[in-house]
Protein backbone atom coordinates (compact mmCIF):
# COMPACT_ATOMS: atom_id res chain seq x y z
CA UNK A 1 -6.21 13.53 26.72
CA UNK A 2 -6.66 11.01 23.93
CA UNK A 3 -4.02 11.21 21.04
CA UNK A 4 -4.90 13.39 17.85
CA UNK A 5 -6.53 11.27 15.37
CA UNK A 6 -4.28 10.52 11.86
CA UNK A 7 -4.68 12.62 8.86
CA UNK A 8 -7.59 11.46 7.30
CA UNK A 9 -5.33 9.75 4.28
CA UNK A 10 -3.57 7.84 6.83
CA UNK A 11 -6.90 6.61 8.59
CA UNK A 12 -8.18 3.58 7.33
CA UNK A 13 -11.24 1.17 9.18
CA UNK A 14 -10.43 -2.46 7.71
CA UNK A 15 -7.70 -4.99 9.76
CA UNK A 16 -5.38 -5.73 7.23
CA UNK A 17 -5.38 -2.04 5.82
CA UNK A 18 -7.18 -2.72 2.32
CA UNK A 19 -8.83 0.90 2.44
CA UNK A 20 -5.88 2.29 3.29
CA UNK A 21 -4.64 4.97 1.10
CA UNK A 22 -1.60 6.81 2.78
CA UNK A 23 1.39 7.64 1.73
CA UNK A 24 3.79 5.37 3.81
CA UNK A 25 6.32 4.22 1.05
CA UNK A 26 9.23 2.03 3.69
CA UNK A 27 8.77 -1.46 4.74
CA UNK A 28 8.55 -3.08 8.45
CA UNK A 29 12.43 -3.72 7.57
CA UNK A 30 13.09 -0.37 6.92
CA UNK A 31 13.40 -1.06 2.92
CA UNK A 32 11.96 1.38 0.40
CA UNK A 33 9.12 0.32 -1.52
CA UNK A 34 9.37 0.14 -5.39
CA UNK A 35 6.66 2.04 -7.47
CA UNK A 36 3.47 -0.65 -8.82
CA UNK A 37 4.08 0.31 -11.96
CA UNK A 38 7.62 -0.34 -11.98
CA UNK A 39 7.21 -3.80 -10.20
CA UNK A 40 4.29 -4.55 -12.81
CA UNK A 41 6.91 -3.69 -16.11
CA UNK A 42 9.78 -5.59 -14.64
CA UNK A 43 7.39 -8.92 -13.59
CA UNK A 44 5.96 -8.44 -17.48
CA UNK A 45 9.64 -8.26 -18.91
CA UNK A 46 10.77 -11.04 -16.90
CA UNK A 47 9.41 -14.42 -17.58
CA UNK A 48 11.24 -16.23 -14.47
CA UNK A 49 9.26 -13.90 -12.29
CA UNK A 50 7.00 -15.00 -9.71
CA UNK A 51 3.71 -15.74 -12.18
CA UNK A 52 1.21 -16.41 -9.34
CA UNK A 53 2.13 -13.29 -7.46
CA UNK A 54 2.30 -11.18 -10.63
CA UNK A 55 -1.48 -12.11 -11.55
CA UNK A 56 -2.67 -11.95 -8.02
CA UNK A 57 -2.77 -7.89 -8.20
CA UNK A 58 -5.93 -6.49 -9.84
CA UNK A 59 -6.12 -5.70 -13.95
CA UNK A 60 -4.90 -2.22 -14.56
CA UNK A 61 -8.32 -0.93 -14.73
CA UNK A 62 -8.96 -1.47 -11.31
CA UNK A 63 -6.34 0.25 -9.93
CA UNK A 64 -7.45 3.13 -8.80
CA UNK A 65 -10.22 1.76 -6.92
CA UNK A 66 -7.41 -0.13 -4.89
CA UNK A 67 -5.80 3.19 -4.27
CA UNK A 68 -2.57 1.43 -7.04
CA UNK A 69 -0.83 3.43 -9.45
CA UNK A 70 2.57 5.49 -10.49
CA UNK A 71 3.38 5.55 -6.65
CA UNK A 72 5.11 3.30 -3.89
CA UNK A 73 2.58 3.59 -1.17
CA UNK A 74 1.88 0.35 0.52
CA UNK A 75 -1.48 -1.30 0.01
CA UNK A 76 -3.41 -4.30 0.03
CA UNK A 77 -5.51 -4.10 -2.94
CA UNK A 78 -8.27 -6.83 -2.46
CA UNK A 79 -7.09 -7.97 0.66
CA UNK A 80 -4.79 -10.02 -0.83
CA UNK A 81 -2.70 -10.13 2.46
CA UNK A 82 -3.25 -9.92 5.92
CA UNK A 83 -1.90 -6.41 5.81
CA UNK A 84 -0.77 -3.73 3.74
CA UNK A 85 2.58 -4.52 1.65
CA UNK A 86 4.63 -3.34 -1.00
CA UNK A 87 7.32 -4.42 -3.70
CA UNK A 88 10.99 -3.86 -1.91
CA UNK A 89 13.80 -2.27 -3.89
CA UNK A 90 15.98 -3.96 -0.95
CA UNK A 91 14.90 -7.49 -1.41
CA UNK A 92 17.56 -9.98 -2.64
CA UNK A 93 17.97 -11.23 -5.95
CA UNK A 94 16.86 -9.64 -9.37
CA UNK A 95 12.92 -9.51 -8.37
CA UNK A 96 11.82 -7.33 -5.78
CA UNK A 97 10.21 -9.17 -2.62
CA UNK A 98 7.11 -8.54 -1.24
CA UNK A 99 7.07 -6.83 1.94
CA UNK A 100 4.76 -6.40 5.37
CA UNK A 101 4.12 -2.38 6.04
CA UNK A 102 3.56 -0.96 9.20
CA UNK A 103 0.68 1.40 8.62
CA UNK A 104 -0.22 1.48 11.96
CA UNK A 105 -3.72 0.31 13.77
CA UNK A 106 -6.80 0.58 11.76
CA UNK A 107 -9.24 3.24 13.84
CA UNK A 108 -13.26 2.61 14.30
CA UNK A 109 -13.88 5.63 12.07
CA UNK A 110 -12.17 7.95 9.48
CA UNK A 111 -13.79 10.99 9.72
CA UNK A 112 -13.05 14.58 7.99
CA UNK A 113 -13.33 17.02 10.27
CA UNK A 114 -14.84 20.32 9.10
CA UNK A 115 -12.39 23.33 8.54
CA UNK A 116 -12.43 26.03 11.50
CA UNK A 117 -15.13 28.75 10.78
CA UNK A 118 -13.13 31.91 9.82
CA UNK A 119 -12.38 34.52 12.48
């Protein structure tokens, strides 16, 4: 038999995992991912960070709609990469790296399925 589909969070539809909105929080490399909002206040307090990458992410008041916030999920708000990534707390030097996720294959559908009538 065919494998059980994901939970629906961890389903997404698009190739390089823009609609996804799991909770996988650990690089490819195996490095934990650092929260948005933390990698937003450090790039904002630091003005030898990376300036181009900084402004690439969306205004704060778009963030939900990219499934960003207080959490260290990977994304890929906007499709700003060819898959979903997050800020590492292992990367080298004082500014966190970016970082590839593996989220997995994107699926043909997401679907909820409907909860089993009761007995």
């Amino acid at each position: 038999p065919p494998p059980p589909p994901p939970p629906p969070r961890e389903c997404y539809t698009m190739n390089d995992g823009a609609d996804y909105r799991g909770t996988c929080s650990v690089t490819a490399n195996g490095n934990p991912c650092e929260s948005w909002t933390a990698h937003v206040q450090e790039a904002a307090a630091d003005p030898t960070a990376a300036k181009a990458d900084r402004f690439a992410l969306p205004p704060l008041s778009e963030w939900a709609a990219w499934g960003l916030g207080d959490h260290n999920y990977c994304r890929n708000p906007g499709s700003l990469h060819p898959c979903a990534f997050c800020y590492a707390v292992g990367g080298t030097g004082r500014f966190k790296t970016l970082d590839y996720c593996d989220i997995g294959q994107p699926r043909e559908t997401c679907s909820i399925s409907p909860p089993p009538p009761p007995p």
